[in-house]
C-alpha atoms as a PDB file:
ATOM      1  CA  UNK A   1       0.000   0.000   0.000  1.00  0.00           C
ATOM      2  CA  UNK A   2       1.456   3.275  -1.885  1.00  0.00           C
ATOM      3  CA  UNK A   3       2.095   5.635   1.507  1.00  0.00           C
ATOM      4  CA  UNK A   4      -0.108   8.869   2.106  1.00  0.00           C
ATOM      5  CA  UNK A   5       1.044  11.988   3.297  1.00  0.00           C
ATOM      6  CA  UNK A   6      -1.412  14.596   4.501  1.00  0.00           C
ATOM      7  CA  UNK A   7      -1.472  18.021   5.352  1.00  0.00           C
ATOM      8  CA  UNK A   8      -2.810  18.838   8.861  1.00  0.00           C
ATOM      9  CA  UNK A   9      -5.977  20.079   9.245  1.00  0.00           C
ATOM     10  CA  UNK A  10      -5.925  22.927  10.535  1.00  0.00           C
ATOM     11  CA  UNK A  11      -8.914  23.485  12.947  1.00  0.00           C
ATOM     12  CA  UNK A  12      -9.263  27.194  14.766  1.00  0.00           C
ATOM     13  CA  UNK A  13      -9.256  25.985  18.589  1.00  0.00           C
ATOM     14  CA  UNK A  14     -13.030  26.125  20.090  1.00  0.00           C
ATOM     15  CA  UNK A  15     -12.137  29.630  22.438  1.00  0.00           C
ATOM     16  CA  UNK A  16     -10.981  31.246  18.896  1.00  0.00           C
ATOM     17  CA  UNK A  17     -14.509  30.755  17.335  1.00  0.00           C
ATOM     18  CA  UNK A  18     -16.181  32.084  20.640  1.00  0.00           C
ATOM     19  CA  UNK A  19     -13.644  35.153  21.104  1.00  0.00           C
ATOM     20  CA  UNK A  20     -14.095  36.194  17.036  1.00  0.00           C
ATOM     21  CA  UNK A  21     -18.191  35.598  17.912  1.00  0.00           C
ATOM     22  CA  UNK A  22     -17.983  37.520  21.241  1.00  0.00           C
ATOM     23  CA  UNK A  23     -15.749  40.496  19.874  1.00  0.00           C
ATOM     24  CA  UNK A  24     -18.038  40.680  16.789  1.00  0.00           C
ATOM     25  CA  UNK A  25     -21.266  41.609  18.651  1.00  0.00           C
ATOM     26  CA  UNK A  26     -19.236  43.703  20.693  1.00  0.00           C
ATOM     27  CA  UNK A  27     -18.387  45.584  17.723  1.00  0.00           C
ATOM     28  CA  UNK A  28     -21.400  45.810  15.846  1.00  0.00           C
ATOM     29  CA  UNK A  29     -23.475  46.871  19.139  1.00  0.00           C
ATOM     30  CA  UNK A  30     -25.281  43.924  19.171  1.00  0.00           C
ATOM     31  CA  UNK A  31     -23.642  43.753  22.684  1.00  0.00           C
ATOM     32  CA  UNK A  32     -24.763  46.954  24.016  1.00  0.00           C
ATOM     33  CA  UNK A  33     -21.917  49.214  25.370  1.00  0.00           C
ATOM     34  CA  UNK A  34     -23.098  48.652  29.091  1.00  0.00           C
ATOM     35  CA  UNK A  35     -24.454  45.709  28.953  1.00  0.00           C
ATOM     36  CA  UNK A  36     -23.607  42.831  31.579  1.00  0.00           C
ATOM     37  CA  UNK A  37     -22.360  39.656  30.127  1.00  0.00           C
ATOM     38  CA  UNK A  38     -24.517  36.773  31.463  1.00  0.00           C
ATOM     39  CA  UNK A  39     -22.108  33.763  30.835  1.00  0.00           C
ATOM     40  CA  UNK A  40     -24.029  30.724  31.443  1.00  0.00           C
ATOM     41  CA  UNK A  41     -26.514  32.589  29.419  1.00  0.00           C
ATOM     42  CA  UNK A  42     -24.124  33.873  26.418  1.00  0.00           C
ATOM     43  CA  UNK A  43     -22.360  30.133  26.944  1.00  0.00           C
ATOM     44  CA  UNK A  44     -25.660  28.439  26.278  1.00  0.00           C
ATOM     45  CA  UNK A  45     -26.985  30.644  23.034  1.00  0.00           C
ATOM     46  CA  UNK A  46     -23.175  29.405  21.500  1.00  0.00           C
ATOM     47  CA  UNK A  47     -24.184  26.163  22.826  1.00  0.00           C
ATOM     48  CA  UNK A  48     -19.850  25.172  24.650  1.00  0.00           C
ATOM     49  CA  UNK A  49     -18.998  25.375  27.926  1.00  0.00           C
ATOM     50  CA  UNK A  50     -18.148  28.592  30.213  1.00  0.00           C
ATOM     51  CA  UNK A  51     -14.242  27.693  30.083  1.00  0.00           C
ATOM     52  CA  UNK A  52     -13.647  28.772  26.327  1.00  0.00           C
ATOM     53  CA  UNK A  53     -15.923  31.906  26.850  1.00  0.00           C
ATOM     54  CA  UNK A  54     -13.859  32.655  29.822  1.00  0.00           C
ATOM     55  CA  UNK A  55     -10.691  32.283  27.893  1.00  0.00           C
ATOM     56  CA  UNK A  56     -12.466  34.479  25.356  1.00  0.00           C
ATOM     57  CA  UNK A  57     -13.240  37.397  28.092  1.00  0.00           C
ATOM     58  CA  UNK A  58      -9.819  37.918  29.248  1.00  0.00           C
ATOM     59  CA  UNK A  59      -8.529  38.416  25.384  1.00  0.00           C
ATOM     60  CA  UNK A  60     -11.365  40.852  24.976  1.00  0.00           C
ATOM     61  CA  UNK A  61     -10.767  43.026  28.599  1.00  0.00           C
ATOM     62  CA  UNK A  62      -7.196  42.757  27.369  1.00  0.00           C
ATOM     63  CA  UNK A  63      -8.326  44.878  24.272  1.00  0.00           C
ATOM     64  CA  UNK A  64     -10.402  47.047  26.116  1.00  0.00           C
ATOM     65  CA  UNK A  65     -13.770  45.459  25.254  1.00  0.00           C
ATOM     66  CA  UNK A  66     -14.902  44.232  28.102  1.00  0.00           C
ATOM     67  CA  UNK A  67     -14.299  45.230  31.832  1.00  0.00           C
ATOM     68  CA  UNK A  68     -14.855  43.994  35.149  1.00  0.00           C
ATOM     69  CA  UNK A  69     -16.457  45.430  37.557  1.00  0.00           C
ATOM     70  CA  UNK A  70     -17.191  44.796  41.528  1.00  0.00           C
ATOM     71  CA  UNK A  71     -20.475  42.841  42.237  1.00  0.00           C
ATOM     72  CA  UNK A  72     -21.706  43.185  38.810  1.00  0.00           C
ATOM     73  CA  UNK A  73     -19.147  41.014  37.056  1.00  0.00           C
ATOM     74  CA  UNK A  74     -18.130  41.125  33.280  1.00  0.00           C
ATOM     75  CA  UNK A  75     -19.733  44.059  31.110  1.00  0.00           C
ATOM     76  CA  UNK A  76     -18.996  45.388  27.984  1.00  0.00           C
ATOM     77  CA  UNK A  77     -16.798  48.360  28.327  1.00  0.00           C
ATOM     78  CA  UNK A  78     -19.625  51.391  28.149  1.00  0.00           C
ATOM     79  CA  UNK A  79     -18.828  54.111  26.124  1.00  0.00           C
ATOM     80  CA  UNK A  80     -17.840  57.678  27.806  1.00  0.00           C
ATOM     81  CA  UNK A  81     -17.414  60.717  25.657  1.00  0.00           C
ATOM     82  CA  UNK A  82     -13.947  61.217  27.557  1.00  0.00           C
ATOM     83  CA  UNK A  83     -12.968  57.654  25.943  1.00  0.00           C
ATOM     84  CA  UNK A  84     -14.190  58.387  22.585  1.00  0.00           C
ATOM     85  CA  UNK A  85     -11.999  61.590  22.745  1.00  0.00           C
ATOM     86  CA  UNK A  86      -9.289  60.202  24.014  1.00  0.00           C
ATOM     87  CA  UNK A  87      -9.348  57.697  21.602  1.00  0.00           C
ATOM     88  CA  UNK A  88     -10.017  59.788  18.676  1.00  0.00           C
ATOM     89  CA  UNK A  89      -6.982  62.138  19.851  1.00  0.00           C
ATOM     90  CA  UNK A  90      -4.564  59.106  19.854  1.00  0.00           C
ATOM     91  CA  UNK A  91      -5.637  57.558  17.061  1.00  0.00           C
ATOM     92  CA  UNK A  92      -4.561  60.456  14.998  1.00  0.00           C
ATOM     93  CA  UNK A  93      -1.096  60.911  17.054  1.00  0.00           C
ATOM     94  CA  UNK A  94      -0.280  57.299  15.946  1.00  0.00           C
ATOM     95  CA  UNK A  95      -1.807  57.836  12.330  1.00  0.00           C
ATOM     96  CA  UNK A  96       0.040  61.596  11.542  1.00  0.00           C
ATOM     97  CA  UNK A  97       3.212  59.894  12.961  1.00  0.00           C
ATOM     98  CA  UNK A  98       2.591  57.176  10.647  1.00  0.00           C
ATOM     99  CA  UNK A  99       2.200  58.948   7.994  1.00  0.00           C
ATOM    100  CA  UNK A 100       5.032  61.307   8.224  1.00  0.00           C
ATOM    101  CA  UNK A 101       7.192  57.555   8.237  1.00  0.00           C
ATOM    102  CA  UNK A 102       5.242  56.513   5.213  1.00  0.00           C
ATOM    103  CA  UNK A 103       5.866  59.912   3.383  1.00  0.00           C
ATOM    104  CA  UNK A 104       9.543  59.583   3.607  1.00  0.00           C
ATOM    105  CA  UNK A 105       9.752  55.938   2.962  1.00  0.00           C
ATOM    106  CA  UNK A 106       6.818  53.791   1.111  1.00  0.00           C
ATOM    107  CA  UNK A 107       7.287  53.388  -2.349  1.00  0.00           C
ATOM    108  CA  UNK A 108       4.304  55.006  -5.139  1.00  0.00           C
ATOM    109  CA  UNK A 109       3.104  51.749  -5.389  1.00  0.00           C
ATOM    110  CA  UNK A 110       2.426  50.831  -1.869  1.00  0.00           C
ATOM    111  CA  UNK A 111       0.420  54.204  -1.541  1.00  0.00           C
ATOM    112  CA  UNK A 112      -1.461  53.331  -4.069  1.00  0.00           C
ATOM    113  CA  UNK A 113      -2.937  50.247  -2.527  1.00  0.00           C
ATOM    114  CA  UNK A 114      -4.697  52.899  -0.445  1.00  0.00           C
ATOM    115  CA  UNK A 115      -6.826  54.242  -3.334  1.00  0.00           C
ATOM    116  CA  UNK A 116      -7.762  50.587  -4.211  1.00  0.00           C
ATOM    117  CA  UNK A 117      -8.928  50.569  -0.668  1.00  0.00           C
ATOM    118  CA  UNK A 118     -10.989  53.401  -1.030  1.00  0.00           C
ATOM    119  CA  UNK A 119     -12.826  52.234  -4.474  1.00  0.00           C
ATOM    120  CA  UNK A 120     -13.490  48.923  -2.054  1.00  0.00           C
ATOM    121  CA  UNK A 121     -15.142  51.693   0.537  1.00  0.00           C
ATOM    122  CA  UNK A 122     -17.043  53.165  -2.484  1.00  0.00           C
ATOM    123  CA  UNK A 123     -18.520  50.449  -4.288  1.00  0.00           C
ATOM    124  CA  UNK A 124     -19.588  48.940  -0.954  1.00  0.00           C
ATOM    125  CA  UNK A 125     -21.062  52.289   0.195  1.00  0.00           C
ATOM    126  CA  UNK A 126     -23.290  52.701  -3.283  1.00  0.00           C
ATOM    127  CA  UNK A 127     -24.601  48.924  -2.481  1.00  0.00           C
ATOM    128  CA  UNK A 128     -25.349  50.066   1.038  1.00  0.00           C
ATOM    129  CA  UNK A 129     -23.358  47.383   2.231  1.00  0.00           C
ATOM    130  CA  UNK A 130     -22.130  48.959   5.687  1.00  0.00           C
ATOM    131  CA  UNK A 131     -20.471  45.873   7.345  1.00  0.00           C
ATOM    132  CA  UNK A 132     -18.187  45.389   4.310  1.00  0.00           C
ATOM    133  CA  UNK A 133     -17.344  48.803   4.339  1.00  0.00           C
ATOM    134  CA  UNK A 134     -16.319  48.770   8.242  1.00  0.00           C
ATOM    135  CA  UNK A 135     -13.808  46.278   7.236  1.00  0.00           C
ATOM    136  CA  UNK A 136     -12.664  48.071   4.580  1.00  0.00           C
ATOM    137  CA  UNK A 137     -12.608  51.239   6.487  1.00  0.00           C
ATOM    138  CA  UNK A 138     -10.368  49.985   9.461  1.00  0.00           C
ATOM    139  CA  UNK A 139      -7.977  47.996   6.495  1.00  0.00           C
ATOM    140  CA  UNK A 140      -7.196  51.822   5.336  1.00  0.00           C
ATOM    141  CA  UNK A 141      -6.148  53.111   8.163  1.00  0.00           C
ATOM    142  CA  UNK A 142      -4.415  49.709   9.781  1.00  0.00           C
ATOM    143  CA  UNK A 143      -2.801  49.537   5.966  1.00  0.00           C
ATOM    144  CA  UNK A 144      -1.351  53.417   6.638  1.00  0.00           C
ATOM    145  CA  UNK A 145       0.667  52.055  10.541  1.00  0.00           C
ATOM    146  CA  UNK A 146       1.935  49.180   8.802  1.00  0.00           C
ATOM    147  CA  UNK A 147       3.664  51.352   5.871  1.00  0.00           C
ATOM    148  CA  UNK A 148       5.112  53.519   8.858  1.00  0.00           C
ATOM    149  CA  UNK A 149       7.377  50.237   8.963  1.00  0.00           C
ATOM    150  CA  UNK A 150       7.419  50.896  12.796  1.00  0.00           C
ATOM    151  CA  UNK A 151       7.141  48.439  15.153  1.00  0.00           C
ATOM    152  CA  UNK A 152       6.458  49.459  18.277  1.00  0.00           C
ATOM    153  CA  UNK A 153       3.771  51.709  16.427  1.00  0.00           C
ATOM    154  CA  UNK A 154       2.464  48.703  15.505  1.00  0.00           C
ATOM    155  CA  UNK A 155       2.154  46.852  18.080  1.00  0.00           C
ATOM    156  CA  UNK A 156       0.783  49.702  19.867  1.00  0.00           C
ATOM    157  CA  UNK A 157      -2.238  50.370  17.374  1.00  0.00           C
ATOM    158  CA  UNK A 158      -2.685  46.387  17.352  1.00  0.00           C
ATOM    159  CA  UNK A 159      -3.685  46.965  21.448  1.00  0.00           C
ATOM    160  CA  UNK A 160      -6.047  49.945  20.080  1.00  0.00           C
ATOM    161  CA  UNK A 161      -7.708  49.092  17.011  1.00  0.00           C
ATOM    162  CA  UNK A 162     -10.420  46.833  18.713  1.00  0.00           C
ATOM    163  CA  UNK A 163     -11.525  49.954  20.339  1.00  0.00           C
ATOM    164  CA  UNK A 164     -10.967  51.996  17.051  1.00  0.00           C
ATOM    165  CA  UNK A 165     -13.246  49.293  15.264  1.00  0.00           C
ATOM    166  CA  UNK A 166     -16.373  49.122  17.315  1.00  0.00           C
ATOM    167  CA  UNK A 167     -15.901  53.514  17.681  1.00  0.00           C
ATOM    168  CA  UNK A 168     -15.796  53.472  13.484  1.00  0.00           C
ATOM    169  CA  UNK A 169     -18.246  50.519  13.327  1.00  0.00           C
ATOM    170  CA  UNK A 170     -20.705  51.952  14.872  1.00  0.00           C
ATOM    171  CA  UNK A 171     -20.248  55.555  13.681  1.00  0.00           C
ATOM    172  CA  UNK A 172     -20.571  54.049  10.452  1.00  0.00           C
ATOM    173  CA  UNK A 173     -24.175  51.962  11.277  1.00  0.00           C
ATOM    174  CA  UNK A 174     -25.147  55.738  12.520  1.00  0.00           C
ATOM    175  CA  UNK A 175     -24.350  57.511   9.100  1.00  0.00           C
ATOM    176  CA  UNK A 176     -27.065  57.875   6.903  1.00  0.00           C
ATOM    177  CA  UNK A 177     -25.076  59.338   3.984  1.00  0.00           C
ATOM    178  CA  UNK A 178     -21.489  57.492   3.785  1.00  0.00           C
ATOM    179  CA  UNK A 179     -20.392  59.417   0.534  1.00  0.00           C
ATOM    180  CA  UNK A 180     -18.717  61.852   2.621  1.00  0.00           C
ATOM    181  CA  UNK A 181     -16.843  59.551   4.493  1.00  0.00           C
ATOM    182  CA  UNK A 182     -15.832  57.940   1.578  1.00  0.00           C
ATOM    183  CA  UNK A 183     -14.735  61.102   0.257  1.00  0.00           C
ATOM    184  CA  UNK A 184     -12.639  61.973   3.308  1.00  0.00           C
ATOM    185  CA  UNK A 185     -10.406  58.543   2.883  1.00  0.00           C
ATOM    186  CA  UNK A 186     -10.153  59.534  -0.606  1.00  0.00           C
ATOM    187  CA  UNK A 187      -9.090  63.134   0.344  1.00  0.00           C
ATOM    188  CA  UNK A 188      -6.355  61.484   2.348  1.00  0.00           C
ATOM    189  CA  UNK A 189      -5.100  59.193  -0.019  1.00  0.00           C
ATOM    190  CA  UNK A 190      -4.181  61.777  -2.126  1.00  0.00           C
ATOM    191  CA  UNK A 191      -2.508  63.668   0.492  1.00  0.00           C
ATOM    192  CA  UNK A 192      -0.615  61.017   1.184  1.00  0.00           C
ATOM    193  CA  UNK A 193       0.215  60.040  -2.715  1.00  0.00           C
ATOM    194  CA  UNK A 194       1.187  63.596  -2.797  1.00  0.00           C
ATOM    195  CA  UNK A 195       3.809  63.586  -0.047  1.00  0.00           C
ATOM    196  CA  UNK A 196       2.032  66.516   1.721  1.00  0.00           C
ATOM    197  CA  UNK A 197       2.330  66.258   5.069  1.00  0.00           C
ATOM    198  CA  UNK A 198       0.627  69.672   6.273  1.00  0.00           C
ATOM    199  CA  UNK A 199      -2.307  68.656   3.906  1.00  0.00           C
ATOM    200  CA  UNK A 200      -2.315  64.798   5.754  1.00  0.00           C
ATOM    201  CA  UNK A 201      -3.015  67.111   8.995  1.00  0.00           C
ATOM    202  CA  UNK A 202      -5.587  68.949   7.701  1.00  0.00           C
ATOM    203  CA  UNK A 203      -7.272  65.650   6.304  1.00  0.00           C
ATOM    204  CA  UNK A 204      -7.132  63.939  10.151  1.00  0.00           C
ATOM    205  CA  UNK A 205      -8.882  67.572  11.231  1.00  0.00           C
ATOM    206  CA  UNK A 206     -11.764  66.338   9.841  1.00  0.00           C
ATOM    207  CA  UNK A 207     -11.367  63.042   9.531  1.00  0.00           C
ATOM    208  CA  UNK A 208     -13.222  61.111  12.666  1.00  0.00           C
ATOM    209  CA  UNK A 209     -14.575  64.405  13.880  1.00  0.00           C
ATOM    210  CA  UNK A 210     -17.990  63.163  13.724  1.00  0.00           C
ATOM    211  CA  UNK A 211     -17.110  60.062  15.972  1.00  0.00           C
ATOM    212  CA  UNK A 212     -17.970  61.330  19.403  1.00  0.00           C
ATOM    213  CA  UNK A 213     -21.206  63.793  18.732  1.00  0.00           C
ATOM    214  CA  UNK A 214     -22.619  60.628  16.486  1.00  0.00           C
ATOM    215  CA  UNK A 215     -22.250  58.109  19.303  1.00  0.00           C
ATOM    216  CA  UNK A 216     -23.411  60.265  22.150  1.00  0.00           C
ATOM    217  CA  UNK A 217     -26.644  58.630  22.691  1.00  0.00           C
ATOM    218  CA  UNK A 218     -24.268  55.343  23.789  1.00  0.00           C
ATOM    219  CA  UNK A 219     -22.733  57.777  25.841  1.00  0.00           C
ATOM    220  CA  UNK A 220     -22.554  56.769  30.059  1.00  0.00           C
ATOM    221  CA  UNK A 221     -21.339  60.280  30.828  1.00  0.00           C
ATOM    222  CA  UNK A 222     -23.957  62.198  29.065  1.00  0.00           C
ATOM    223  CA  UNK A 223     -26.836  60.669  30.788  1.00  0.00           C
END
């Protein structure tokens, strides 16, 4: 009998499928900023056990999606307007830096990918596809820190951009009209294809400035 070789199957381990599950609905609000986790509950609608959900929760509070909190347990990290700005102000420290790196060293051609990125944002926008454009949307701006070709920037947007995702994500959802916003990551695209720095600046002025005044109904601190 002729031996076999075969290629291992590769199967994502069962608190992977549970943390991508758990971190989506985080995103997408269908976990409510707020909102207590119930885990025996949340374990039996995704029908395992509490120890990979566990597993899950500590990845999650470790991106800043979750929290804990004395004698009510495990909620979902509520939304403050203080957070949103602080998050909006770092995000464009870490994004300007980045793309003062990129200016001086990505190549034409790696820029470009941006503008692909924003005809993906465009044609999903004109179908009315939101989700698809979320992705899309954080892809951009994840695509500009890893041109920087800096790693501790990196690694220290890769600890933010769960936060940065469910903040765009659902500022997105919110939008009735996401030509403009489309228009904005075109805007600085071309900035950045044009090497102008001051003109990147002006781009992140207005780019995300929406974020907190469109999400203050989720807001905790506004109440």
């Amino acid at each position: 009998m002729p031996r076999t070789t075969f290629s291992e199957i590769q199967a994502a381990p069962l608190s992977e499928v549970v943390l991508r599950v758990v971190r989506e609905a985080i995103v997408d609000g269908s976990l409510a900023p707020g909102e207590a986790i119930n885990q025996v509950e949340l374990a039996r609608q995704l029908g395992t056990s509490r120890a990979p959900l566990r597993e899950a929760l500590r990845q999650l509070e470790k991106e800043g999606l979750v929290s804990h909190v004395p004698y009510r347990g495990t909620i979902v990290t509520p939304l403050t307007r203080r957070s949103i700005q602080e998050l909006q102000s770092f995000r464009r420290v870490m994004e300007v830096f980045a793309a003062e790196l990129l200016i001086a060293r990505a190549s034409a051609e790696e820029i470009e990918e941006l503008d692909r990125i924003v005809d993906e944002m465009a044609e999903t926008a004109r179908a009315g596809d939101v989700d698809t454009m979320n992705v899309a949307d954080v892809r951009f701006h994840s695509r500009i820190i890893e041109l920087s070709d800096h790693e501790i920037l990196q690694s220290v947007w890769e600890s933010y951009v769960q936060q940065i995702r469910r903040a765009l994500t659902l500022r997105n959802r919110a939008n009735s009209e996401l030509g403009p916003l489309v228009e904005l990551h075109r805007d600085l695209a071309a900035a950045l294809k044009a090497r102008d720095l001051d003109a990147v600046r002006r781009c992140y002025d207005a780019h995300g400035a929406d974020v907190a005044e469109t999400l203050s109904h989720l807001f905790t601190d506004d109440e």
